[in-house]
N, C-alpha and C. Protein backbone atom coordinates (compact mmCIF):
# COMPACT_ATOMS: atom_id res chain seq x y z
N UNK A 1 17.43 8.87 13.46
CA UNK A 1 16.11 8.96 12.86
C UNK A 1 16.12 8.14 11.56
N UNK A 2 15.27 7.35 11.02
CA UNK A 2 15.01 6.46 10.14
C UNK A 2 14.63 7.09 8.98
N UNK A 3 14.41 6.38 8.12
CA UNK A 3 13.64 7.30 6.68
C UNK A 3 11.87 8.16 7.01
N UNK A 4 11.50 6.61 7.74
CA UNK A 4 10.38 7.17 7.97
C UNK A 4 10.14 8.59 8.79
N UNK A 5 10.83 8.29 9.65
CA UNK A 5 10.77 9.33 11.14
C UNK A 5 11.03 10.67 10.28
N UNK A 6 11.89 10.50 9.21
CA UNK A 6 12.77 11.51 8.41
C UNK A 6 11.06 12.38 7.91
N UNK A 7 10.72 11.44 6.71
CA UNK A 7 9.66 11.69 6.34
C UNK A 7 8.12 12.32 6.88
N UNK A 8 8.13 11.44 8.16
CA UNK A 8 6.88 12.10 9.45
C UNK A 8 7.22 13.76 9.57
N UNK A 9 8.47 13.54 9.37
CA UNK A 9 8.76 14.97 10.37
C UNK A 9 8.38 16.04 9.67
N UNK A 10 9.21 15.73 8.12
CA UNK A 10 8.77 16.76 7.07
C UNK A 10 7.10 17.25 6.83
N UNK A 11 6.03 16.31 7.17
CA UNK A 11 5.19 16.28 6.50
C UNK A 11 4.49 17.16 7.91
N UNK A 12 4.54 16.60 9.21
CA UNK A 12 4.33 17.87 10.27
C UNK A 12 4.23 18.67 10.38
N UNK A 13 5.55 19.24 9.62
CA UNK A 13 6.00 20.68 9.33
C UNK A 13 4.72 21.43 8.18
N UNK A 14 4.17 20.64 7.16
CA UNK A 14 3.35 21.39 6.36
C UNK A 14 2.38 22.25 7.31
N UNK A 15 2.48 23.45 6.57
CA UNK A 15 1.75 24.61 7.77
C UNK A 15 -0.03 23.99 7.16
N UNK A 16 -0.84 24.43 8.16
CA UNK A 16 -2.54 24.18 7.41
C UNK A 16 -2.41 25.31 6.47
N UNK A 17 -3.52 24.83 5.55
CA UNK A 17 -3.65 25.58 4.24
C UNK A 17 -2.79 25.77 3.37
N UNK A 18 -1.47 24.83 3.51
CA UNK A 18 -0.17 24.29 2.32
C UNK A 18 -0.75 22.47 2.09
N UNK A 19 0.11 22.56 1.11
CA UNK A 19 -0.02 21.60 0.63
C UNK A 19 1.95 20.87 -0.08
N UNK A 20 2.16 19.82 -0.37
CA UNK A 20 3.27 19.64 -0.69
C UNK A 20 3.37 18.44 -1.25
N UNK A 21 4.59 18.44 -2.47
CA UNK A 21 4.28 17.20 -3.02
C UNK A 21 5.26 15.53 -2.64
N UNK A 22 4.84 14.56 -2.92
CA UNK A 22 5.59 13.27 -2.25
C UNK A 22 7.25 13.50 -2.56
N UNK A 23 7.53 13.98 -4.02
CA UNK A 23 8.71 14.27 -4.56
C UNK A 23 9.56 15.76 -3.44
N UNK A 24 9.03 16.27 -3.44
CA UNK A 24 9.69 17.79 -2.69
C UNK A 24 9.47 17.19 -1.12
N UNK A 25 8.58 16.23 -0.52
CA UNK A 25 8.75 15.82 0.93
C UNK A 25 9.98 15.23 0.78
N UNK A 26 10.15 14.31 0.17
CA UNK A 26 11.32 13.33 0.25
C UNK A 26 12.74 14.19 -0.48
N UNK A 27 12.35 15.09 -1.25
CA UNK A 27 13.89 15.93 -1.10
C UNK A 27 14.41 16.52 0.18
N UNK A 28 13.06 17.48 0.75
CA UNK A 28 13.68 17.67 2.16
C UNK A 28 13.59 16.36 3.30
N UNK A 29 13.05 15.44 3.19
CA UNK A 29 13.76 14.95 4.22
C UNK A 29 15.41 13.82 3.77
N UNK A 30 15.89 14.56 2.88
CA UNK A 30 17.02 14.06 2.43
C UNK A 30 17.02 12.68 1.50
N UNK A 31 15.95 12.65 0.63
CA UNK A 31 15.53 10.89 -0.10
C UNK A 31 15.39 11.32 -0.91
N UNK A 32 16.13 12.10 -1.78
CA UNK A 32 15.78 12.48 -3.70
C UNK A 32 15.68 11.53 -3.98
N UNK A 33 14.20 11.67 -4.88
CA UNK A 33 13.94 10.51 -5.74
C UNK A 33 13.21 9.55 -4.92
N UNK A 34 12.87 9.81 -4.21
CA UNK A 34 12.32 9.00 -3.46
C UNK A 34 10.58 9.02 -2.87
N UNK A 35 9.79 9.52 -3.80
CA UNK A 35 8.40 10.48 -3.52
C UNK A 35 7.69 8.64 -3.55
N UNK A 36 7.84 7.60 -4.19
CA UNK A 36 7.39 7.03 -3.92
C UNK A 36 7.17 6.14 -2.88
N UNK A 37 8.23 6.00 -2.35
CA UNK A 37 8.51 5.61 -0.88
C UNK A 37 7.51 6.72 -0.19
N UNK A 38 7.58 7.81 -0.02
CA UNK A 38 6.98 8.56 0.67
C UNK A 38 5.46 8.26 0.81
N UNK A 39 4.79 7.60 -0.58
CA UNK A 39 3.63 7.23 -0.45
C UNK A 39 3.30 6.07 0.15
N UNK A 40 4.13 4.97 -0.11
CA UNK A 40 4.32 4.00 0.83
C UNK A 40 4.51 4.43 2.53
N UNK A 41 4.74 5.04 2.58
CA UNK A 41 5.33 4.85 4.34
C UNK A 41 3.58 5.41 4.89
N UNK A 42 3.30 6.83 4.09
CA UNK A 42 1.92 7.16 4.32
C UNK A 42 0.57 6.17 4.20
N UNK A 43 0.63 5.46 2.98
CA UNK A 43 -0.25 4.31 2.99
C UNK A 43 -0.19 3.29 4.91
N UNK A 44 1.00 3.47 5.17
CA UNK A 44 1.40 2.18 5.92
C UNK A 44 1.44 3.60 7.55
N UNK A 45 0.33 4.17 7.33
CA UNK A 45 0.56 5.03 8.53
C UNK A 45 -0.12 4.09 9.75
N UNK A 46 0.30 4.58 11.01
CA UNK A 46 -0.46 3.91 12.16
C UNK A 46 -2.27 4.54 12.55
N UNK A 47 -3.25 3.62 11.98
CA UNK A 47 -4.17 4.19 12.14
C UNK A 47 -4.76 5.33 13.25
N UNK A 48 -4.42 5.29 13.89
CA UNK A 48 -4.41 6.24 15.23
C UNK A 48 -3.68 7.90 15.09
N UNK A 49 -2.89 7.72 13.74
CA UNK A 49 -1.78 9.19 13.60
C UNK A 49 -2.51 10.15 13.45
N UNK A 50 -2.12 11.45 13.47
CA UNK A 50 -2.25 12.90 13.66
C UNK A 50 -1.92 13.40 12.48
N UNK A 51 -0.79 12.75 11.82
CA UNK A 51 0.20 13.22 10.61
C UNK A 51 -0.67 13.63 10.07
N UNK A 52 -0.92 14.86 9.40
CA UNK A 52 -1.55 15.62 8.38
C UNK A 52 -1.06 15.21 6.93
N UNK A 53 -1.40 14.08 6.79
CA UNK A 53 -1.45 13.09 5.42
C UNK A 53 -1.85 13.70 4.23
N UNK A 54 -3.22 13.89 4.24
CA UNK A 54 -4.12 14.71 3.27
C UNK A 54 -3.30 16.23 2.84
N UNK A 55 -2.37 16.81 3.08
CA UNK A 55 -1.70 17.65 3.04
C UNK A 55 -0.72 17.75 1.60
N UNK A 56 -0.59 16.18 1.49
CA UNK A 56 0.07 15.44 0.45
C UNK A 56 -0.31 15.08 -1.04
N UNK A 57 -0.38 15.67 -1.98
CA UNK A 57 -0.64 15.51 -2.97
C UNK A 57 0.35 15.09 -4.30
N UNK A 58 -0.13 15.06 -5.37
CA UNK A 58 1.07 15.04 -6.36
C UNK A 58 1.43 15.81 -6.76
N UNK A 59 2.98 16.14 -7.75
CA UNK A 59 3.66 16.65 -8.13
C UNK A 59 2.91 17.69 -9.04
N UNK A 60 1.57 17.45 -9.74
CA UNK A 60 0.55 18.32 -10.62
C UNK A 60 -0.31 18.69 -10.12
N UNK A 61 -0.43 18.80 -8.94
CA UNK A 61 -1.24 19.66 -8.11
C UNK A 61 -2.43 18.71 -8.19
N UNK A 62 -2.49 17.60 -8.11
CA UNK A 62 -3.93 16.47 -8.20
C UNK A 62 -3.53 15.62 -6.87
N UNK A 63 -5.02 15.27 -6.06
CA UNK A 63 -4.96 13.72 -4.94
C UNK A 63 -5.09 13.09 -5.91
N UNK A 64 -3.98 12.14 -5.38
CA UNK A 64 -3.98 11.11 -5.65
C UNK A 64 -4.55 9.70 -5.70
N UNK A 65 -5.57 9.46 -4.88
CA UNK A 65 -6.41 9.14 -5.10
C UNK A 65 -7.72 8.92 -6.43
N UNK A 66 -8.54 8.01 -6.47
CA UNK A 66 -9.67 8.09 -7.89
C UNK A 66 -10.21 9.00 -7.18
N UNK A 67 -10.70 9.56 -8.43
CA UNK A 67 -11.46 10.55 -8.20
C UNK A 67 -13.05 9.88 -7.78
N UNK A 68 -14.02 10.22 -6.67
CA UNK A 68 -15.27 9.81 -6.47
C UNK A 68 -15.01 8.66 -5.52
N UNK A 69 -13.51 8.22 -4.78
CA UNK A 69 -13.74 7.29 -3.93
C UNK A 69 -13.75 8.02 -2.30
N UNK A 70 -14.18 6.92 -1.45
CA UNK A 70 -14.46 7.69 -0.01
C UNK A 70 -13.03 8.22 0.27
N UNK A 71 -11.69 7.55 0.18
CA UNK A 71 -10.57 8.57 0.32
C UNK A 71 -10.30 9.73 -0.62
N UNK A 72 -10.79 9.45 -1.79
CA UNK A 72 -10.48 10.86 -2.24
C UNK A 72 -11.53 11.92 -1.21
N UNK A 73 -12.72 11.89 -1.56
CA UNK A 73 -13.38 12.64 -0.61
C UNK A 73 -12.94 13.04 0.36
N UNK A 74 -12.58 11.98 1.48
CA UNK A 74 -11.83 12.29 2.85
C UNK A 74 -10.88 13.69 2.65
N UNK A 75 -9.67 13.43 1.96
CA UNK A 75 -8.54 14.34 1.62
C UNK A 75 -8.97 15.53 1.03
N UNK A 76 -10.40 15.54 -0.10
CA UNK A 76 -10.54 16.85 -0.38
C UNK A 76 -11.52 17.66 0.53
N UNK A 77 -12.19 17.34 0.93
CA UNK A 77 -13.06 17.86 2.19
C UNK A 77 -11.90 18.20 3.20
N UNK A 78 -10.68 17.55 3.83
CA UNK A 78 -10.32 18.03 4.64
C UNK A 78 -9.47 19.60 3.81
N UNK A 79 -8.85 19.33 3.12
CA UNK A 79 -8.21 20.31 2.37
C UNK A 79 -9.33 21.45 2.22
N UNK A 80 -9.87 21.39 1.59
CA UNK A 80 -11.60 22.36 1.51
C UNK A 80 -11.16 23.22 2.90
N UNK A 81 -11.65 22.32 3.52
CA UNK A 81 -11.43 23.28 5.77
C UNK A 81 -10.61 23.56 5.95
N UNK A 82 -9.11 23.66 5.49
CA UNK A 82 -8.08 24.59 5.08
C UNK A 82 -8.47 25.97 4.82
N UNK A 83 -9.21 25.58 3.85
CA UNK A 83 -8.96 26.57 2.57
C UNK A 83 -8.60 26.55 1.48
N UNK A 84 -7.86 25.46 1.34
CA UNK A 84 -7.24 24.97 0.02
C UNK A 84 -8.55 25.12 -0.67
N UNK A 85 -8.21 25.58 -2.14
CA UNK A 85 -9.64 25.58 -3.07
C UNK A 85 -9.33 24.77 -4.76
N UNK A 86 -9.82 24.04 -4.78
CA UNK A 86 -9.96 23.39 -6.34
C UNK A 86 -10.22 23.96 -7.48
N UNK A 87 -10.03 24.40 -8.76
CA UNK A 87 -10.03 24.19 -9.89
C UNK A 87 -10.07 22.74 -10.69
N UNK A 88 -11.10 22.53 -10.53
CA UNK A 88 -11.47 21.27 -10.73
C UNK A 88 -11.21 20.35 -9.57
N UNK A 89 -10.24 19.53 -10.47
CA UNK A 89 -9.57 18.36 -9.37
C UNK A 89 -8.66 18.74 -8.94
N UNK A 90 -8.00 20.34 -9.42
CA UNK A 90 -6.24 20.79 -9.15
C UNK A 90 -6.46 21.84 -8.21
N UNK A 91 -5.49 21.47 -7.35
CA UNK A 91 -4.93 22.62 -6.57
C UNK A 91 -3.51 23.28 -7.24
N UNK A 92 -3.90 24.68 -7.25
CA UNK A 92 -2.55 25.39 -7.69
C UNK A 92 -1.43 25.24 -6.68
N UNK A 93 -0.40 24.85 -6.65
CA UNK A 93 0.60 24.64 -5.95
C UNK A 93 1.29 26.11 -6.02
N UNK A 94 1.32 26.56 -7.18
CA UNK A 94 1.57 28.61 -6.58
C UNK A 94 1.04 28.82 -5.59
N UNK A 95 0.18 28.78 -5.44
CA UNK A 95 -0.91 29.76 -4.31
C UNK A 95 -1.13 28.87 -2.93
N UNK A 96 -0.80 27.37 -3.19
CA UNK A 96 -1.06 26.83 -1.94
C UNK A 96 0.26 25.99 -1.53
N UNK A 97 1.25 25.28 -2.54
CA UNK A 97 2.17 24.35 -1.95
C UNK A 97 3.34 25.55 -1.49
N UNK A 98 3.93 24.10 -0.39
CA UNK A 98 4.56 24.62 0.72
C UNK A 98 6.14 23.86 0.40
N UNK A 99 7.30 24.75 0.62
CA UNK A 99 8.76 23.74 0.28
C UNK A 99 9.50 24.03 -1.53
């Protein structure tokens, strides 16, 4: 299995209504230090994937994404139909991240 495959796998695993950050994906899939890669491989997903992407946030409980663009939207609307709930722009990673 490759870094990526490494990485897909971890991010699968996020149950709905968790959330997890690029840094703690890439510890478990064995790449400390490596959260930025993790955003790279996701940027560079195969348009067609399943991978529960939006699942993925940063290390401060914020998408990463600008705030007010159509992907941010995308990611917080899907998160929203979770359940995941905002304080502002933050999701508490107590109450919702996963790992």
């Amino acid at each position: 299995m490759d870094e990526r495959e490494k990485i897909w796998s971890v991010i699968s695993h996020i149950p709905k209504g968790k959330v997890s950050s690029y840094g703690a994906i890439a510890t478990r899939a064995g790449l400390p230090g490596y959260a930025r890669y993790v955003g790279y491989t996701l940027k560079h997903l195969p348009p067609n994937s399943s991978l529960p992407w939006y699942r993925v946030i940063n290390s401060k409980g914020y998408i990463s994404f600008r705030v007010g663009t159509e992907k941010y939207q995308l990611q917080k609307s899907r998160l929203e139909e979770e359940g995941i709930i905002f304080s502002g722009e933050k999701i508490s990673l107590k109450q919702f991240g996963w790992i």
